[in-house]
Protein backbone atom coordinates (compact mmCIF):
# COMPACT_ATOMS: atom_id res chain seq x y z
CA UNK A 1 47.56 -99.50 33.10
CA UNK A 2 44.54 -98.81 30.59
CA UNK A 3 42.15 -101.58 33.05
CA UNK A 4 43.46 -99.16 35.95
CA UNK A 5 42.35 -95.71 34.64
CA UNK A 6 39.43 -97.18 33.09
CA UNK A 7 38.59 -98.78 36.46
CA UNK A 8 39.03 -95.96 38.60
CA UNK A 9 37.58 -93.53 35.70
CA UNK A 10 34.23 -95.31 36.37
CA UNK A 11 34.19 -95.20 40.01
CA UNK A 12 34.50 -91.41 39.92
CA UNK A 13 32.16 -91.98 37.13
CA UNK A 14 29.39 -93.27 38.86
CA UNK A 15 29.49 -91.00 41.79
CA UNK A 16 27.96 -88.31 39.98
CA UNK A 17 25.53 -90.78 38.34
CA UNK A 18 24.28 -92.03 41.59
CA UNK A 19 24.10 -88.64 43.15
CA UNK A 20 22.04 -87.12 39.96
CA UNK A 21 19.59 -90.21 39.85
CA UNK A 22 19.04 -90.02 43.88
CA UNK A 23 17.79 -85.93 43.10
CA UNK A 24 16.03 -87.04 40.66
CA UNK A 25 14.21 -90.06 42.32
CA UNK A 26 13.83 -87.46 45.50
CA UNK A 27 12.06 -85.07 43.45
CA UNK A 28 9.89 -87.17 41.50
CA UNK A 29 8.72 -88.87 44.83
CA UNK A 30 8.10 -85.17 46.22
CA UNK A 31 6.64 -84.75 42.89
CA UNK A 32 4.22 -87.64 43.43
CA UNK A 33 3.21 -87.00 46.96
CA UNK A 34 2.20 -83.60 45.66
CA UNK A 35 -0.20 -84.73 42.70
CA UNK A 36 -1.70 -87.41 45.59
CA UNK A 37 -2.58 -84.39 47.64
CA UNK A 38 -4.22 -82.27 45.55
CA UNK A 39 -6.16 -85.55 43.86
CA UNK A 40 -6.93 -86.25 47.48
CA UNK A 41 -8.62 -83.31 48.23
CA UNK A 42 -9.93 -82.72 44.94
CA UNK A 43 -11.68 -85.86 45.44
CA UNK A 44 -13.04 -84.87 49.28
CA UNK A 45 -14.59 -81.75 47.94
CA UNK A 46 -16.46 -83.67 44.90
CA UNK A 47 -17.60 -85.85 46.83
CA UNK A 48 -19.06 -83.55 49.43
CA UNK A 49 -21.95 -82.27 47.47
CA UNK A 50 -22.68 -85.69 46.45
CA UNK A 51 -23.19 -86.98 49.63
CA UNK A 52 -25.25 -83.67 50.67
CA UNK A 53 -27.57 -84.71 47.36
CA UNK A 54 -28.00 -88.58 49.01
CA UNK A 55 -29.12 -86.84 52.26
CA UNK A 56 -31.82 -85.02 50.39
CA UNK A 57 -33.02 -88.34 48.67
CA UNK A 58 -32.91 -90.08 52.00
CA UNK A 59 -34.99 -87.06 53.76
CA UNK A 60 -37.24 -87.22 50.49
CA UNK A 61 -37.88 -91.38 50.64
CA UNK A 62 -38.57 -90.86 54.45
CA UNK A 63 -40.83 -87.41 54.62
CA UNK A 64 -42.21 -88.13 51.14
CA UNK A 65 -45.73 -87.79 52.40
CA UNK A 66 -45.07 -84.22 52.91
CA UNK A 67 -44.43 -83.50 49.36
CA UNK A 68 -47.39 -85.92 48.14
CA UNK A 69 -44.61 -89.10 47.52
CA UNK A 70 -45.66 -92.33 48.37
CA UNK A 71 -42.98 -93.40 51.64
CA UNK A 72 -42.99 -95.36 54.00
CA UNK A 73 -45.50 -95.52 57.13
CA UNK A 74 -46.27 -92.81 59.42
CA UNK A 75 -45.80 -94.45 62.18
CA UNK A 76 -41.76 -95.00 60.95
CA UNK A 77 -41.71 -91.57 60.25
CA UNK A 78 -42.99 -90.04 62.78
CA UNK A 79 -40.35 -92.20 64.78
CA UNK A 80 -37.63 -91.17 61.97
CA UNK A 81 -38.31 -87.22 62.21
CA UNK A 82 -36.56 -86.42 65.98
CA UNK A 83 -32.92 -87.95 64.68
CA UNK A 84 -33.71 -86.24 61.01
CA UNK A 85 -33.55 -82.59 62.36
CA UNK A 86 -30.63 -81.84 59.81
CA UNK A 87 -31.66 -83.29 56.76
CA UNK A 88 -34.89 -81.50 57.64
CA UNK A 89 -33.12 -77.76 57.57
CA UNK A 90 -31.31 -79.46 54.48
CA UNK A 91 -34.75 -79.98 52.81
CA UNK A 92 -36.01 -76.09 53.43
CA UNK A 93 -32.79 -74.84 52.67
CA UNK A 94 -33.40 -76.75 48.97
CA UNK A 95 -36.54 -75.37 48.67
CA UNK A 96 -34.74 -71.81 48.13
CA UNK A 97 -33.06 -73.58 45.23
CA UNK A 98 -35.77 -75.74 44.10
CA UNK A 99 -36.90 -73.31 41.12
CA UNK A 100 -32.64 -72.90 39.77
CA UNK A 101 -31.54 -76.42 40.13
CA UNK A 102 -29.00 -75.84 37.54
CA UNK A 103 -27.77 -72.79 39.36
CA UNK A 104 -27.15 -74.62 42.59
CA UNK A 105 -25.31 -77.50 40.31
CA UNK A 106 -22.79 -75.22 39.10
CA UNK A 107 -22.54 -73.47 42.31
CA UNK A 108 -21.06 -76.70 43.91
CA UNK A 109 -19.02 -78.07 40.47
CA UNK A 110 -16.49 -76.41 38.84
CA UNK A 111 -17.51 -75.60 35.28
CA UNK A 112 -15.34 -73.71 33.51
């Protein structure tokens, strides 16, 4: 008789057990999925200005001449300039920031 309590004492035993480590596994994976999201986006919007910054380079290497930078020939771009209309307006629009870099850099990152 003790084997048959003891058997059927841990079957009503583990019930519980499984039910409490299914919440548990259902709200660590909710959990989880949360903490990707927000890393996800986190990770969009840092890498935003950073890809805004290459554009500038890129505009700068290209239109150097126009700043006195040595770049490539005229002739590339001249061709260049028609398909660089926004990093153009991206270049005067830095030129409003150009004497408070550090004001624009921790405009875009968080620093507190």
């Amino acid at each position: 008789m003790i084997n048959e309590y003891s058997e059927s004492d841990e079957k009503s035993a583990e019930k519980p057990i499984e039910s409490i480590s299914r919440k548990i596994k259902a709200r660590l994976l909710a959990l989880w999925e949360t903490a990707d999201s927000v890393a996800r986006n986190k990770a969009v919007e840092t890498l935003e200005p950073e890809l805004e910054e290459l554009e500038h380079v890129f505009a700068l290497l290209v239109q150097g001449a126009f700043v006195g930078i040595p770049s490539p020939p005229m002739q590339i771009s001249l061709a260049l300039l028609p398909l660089m209309e926004r990093e153009m307006m991206l270049m005067m629009d830095k030129i409003d920031t150009a004497n408070e870099p550090l004001s624009h850099l921790f405009s875009i990152f968080d620093v507190s």
